[in-house]
Protein backbone atom coordinates (compact mmCIF):
# COMPACT_ATOMS: atom_id res chain seq x y z
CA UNK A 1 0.86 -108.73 -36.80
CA UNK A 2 -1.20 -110.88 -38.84
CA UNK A 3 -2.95 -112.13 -36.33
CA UNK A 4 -3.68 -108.61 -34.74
CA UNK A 5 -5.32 -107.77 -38.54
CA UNK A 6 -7.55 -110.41 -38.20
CA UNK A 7 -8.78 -109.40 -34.95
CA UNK A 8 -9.32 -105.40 -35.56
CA UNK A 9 -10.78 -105.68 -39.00
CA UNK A 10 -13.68 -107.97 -38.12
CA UNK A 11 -14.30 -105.37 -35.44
CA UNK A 12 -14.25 -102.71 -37.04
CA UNK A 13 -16.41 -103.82 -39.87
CA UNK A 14 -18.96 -104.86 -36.84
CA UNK A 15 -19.09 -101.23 -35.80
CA UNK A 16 -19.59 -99.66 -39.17
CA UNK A 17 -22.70 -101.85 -39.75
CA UNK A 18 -24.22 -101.20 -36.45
CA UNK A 19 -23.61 -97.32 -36.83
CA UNK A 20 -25.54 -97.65 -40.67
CA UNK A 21 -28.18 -99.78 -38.72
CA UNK A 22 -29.05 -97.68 -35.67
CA UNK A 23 -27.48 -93.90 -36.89
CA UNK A 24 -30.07 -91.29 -38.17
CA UNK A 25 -31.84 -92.69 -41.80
CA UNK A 26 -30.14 -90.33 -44.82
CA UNK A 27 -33.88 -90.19 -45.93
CA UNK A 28 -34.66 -88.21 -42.90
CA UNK A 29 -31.93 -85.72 -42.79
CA UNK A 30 -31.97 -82.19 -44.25
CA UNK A 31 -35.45 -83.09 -46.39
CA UNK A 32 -37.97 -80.56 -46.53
CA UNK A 33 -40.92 -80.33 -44.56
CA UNK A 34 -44.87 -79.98 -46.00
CA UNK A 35 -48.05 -81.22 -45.51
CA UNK A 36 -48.27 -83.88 -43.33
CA UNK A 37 -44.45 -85.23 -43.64
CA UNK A 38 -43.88 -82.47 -41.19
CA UNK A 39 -43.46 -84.32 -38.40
CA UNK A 40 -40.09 -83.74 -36.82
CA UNK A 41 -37.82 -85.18 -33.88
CA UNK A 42 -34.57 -84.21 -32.53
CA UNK A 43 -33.76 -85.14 -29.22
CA UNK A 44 -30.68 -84.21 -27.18
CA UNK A 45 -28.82 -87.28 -28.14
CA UNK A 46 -27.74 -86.46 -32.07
CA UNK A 47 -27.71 -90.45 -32.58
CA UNK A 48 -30.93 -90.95 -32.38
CA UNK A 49 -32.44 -87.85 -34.07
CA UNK A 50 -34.46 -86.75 -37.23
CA UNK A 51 -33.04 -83.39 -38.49
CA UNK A 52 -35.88 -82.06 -40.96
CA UNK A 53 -36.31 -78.38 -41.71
CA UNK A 54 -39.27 -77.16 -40.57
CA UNK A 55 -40.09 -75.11 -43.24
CA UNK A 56 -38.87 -74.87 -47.42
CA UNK A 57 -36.52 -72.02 -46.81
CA UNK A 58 -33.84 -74.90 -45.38
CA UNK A 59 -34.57 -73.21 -41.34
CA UNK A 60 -34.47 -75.80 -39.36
CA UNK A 61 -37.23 -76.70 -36.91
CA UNK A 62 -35.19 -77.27 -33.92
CA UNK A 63 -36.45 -80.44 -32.96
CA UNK A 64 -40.02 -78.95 -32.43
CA UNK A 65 -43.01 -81.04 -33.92
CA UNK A 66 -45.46 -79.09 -36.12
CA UNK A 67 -48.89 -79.05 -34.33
CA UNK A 68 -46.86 -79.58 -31.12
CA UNK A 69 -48.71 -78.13 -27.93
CA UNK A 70 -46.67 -76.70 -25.09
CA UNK A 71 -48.07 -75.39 -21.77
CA UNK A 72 -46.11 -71.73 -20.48
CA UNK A 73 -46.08 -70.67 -16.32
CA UNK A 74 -46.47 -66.67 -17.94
CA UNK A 75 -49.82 -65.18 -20.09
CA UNK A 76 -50.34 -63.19 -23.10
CA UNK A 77 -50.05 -60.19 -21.48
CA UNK A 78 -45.82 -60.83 -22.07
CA UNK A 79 -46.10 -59.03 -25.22
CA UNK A 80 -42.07 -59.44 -25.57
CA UNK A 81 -42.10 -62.40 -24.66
CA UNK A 82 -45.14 -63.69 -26.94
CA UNK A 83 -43.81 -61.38 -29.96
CA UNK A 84 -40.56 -63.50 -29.91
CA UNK A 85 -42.00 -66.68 -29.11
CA UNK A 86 -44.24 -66.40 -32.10
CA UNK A 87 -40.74 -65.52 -34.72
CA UNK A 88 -40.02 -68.81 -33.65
CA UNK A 89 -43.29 -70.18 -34.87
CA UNK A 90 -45.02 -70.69 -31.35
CA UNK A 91 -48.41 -68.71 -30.88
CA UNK A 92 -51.48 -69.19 -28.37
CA UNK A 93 -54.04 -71.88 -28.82
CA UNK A 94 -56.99 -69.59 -29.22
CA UNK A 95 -58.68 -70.35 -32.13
CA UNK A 96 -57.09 -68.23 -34.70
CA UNK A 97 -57.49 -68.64 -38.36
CA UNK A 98 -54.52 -69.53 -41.00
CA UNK A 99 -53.61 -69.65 -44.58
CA UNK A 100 -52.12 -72.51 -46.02
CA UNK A 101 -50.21 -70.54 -48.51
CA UNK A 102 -48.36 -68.74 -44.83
CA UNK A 103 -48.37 -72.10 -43.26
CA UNK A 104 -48.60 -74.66 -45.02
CA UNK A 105 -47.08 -77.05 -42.60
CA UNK A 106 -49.50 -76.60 -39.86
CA UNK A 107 -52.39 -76.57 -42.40
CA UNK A 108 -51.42 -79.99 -43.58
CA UNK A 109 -51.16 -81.54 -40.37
CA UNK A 110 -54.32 -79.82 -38.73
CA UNK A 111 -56.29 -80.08 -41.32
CA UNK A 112 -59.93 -79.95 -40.58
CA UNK A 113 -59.64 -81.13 -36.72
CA UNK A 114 -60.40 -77.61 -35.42
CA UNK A 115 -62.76 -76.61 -37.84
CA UNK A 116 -61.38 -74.90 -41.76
CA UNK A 117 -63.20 -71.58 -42.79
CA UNK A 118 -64.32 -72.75 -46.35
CA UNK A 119 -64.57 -76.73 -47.56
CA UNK A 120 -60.91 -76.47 -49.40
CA UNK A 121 -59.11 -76.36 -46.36
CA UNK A 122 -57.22 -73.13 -47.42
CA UNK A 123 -57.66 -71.37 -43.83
CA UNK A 124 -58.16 -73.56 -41.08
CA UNK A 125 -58.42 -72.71 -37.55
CA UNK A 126 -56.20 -73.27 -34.43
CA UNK A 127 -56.99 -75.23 -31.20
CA UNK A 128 -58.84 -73.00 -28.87
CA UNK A 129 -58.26 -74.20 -25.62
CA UNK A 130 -58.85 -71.21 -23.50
CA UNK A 131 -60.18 -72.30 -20.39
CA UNK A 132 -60.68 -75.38 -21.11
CA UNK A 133 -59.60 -79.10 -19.73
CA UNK A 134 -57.09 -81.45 -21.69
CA UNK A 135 -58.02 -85.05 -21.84
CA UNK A 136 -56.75 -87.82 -23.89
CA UNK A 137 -58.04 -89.43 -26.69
CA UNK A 138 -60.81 -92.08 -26.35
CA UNK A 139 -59.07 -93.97 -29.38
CA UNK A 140 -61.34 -96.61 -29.51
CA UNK A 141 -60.91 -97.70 -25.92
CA UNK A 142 -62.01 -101.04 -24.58
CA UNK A 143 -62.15 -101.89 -20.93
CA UNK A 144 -61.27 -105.39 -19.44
CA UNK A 145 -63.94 -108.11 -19.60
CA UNK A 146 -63.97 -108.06 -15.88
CA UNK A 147 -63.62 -104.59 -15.55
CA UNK A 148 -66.48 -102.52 -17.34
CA UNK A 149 -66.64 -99.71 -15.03
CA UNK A 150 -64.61 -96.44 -14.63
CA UNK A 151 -61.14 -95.81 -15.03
CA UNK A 152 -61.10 -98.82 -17.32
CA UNK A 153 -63.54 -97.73 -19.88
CA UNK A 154 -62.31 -94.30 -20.84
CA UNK A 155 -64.96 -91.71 -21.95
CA UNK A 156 -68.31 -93.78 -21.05
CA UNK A 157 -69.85 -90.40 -22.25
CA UNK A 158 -68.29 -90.49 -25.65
CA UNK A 159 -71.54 -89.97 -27.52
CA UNK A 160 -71.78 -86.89 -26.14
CA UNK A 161 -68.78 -85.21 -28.05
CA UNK A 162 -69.62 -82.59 -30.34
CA UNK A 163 -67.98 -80.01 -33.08
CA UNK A 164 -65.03 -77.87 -32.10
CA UNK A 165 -66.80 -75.01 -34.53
CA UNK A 166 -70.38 -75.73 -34.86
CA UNK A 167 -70.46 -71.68 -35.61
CA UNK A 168 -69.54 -73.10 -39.08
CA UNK A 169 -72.57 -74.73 -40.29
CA UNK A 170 -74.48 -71.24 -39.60
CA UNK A 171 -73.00 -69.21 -42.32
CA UNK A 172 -74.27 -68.77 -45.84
CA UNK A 173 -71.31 -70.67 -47.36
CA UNK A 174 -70.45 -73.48 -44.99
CA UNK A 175 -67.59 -74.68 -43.44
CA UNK A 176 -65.79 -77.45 -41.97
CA UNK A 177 -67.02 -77.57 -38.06
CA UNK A 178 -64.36 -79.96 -37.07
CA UNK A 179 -63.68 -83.80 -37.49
CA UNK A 180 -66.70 -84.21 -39.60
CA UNK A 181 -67.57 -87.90 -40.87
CA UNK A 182 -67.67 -88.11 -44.74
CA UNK A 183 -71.21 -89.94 -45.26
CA UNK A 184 -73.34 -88.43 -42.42
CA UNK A 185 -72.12 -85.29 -42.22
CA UNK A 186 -72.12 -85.40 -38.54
CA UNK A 187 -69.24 -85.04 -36.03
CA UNK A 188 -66.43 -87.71 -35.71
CA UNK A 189 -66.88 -88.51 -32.11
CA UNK A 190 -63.81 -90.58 -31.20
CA UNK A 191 -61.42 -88.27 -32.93
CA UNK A 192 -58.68 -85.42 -31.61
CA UNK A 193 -60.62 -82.30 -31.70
CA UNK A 194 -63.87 -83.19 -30.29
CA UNK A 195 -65.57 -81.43 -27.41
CA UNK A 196 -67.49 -82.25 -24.27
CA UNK A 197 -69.69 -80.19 -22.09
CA UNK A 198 -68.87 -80.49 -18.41
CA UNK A 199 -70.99 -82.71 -16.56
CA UNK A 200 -71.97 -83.90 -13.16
CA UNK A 201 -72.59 -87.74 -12.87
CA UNK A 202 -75.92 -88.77 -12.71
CA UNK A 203 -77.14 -89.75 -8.86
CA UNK A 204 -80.18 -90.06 -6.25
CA UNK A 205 -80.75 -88.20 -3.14
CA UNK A 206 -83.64 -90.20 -0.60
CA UNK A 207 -85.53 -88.07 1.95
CA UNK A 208 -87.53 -88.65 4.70
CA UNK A 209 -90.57 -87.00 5.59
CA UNK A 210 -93.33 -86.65 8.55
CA UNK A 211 -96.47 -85.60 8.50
CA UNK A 212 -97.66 -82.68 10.85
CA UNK A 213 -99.21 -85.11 13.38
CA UNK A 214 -96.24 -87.57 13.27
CA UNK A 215 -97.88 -90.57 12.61
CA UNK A 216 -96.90 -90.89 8.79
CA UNK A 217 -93.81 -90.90 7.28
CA UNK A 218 -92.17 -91.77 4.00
CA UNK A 219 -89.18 -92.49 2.76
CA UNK A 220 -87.94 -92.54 -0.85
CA UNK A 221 -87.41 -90.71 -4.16
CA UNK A 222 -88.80 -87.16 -4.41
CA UNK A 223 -92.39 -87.23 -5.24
CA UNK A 224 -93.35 -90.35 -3.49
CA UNK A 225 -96.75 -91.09 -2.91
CA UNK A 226 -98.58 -92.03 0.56
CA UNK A 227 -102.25 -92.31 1.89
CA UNK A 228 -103.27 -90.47 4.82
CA UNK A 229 -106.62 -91.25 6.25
CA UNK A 230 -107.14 -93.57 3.09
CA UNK A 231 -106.72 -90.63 0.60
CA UNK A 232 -103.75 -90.40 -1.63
CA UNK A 233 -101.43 -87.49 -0.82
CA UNK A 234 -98.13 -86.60 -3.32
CA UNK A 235 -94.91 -85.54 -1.51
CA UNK A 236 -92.16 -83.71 -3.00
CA UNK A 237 -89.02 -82.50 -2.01
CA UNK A 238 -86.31 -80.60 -3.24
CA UNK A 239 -82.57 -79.47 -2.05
CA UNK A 240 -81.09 -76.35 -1.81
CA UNK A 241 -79.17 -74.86 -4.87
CA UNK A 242 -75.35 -74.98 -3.74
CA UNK A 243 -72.31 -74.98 -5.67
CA UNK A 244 -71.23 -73.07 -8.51
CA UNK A 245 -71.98 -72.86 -12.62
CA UNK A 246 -69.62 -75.86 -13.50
CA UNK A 247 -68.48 -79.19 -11.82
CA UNK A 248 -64.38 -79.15 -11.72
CA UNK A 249 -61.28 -80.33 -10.28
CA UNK A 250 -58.87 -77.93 -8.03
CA UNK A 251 -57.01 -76.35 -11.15
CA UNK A 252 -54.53 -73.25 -12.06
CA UNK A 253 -54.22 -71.36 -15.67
CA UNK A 254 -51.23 -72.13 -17.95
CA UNK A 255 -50.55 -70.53 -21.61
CA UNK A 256 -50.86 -73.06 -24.04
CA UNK A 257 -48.88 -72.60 -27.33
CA UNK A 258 -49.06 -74.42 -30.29
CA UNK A 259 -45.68 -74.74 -32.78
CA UNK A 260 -46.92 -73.83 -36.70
CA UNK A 261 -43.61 -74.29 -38.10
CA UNK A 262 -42.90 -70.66 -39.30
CA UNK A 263 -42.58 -67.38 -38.31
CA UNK A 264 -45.53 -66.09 -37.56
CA UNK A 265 -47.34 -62.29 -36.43
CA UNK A 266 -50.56 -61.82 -34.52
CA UNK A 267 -52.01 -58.51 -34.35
CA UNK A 268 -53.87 -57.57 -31.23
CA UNK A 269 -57.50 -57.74 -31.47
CA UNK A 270 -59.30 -54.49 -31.41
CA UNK A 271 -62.78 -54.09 -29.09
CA UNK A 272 -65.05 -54.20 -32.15
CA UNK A 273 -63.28 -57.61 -32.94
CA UNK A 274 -63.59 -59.01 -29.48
CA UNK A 275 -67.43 -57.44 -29.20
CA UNK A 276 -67.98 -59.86 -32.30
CA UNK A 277 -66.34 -62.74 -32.08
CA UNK A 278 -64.15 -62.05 -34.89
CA UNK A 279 -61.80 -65.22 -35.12
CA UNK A 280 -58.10 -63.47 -34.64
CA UNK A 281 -55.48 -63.94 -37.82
CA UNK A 282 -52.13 -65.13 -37.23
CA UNK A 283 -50.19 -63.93 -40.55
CA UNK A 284 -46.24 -64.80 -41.74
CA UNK A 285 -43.70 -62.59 -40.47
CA UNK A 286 -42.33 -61.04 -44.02
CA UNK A 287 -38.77 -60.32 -43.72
């Protein structure tokens, strides 16, 4: 029996102080969620999750990250569907304004990285990625030494990145455009939020050309020059127009959704609001 003791204890001992080593942190259960320590995990296995509310009022966030974007196989148009997907705190990415005192959550982790209507931060603005192309972020990217050429390098075109808002800087009392760098006022280039026009990669087309008689003819870039009974003659060339207003990949619409962290409402825009651009509201759901 003795014997037997001395076996089981040291075991069991060993299994207490692997489950306080590798269990859930106490500092990370049940704590309260604002600002930026919003940002929440719970996967399937309980083990290995970090329950935090999601909001003050003790609700719990169900594993969903605040600022966490989700792409949906139905549209808007659901308006069941979308009405309670957004008393769960998920509503579209479309650039809609919030208060910090409705969500503070989301305003602390989004800050100014789509764009804030005044220079407090106190209503900031939503991702608006209608339409548009998800890439990742450059992150300060560096290719291979032997490799300096595309995939490896990432966005080669990252100095072309520009303001999420630049509508911002127009109005009489400014605000934040997007990811906006301290000293130079300018944009943040390499930083989440950042846009890019669409762009087709820079190339040359040769021709060839013959002159009525066919004795002369020319090859090389448009606007090439030749003689022609020793006096100098230009010749120019252009292509056809084809193609369409944009240069993209085969692609299909999804819904993208972004998690705020709260129950939220979002009236329906009315035609004088969509004639003007109006940025749409998403407001708390009051109980």
């Amino acid at each position: 029996m003795q014997n037997l003791f001395g076996v089981v204890l040291p075991i069991i001992c060993l299994v207490c102080f692997l489950a306080n080593c590798f269990g859930p942190p106490e500092r990370f259960m049940n704590r309260e969620c604002s600002g930026g320590n919003c940002m929440t995990y719970r996967g399937p296995n309980e083990k290995y999750s970090l329950q935090m509310t999601g909001a003050k009022d003790g609700s719990q966030s169900e594993g969903w990250i605040v600022g966490e974007i989700r792409a949906f196989a139905f549209g808007s148009d659901n308006v069941v569907l979308m009405r309670s997907l957004a008393e769960n705190g998920w509503v579209e990415c479309a650039g809609q304004l919030i208060e910090r005192k409705d969500f503070p959550e989301a305003a602390g982790v989004l800050e100014d990285t789509w764009g804030s209507q005044n220079a407090s931060r106190t209503r900031v603005f939503l991702p608006d990625l209608r339409g548009l192309v998800l890439r990742g972020w450059h992150h300060g990217r560096q290719a291979p030494g032997k490799y300096p050429f595309s995939p490896y390098t990432g966005d080669i075109d990252l100095n072309s990145r520009v303001f999420p808002r630049p509508e911002l800087l127009d109005v009489p009392e400014p605000g934040i455009a997007g990811p906006t760098d301290s000293k130079t006022k300018q944009v943040i280039k390499d930083h989440v939020g950042s846009m890019q026009a669409e762009q087709f990669h820079g190339h040359r087309h040769n021709f060839s050309f013959v002159a009525g008689n066919g004795l002369l003819k020319v090859q090389g870039d448009q606007n090439a020059n030749a003689s022609v009974a020793g006096e100098q003659v230009r010749i120019g060339s252009s292509t056809a127009f084809e193609g369409g207003n944009e240069t993209h990949p085969p692609n299909v619409y999804v819904l993208y959704l972004i998690y705020i962290g709260r129950p939220a409402y979002e009236a329906p825009p009315s035609e004088e609001d969509q004639r003007s651009a109006k940025p749409r509201r998403v407001q708390a759901l009051q109980n």
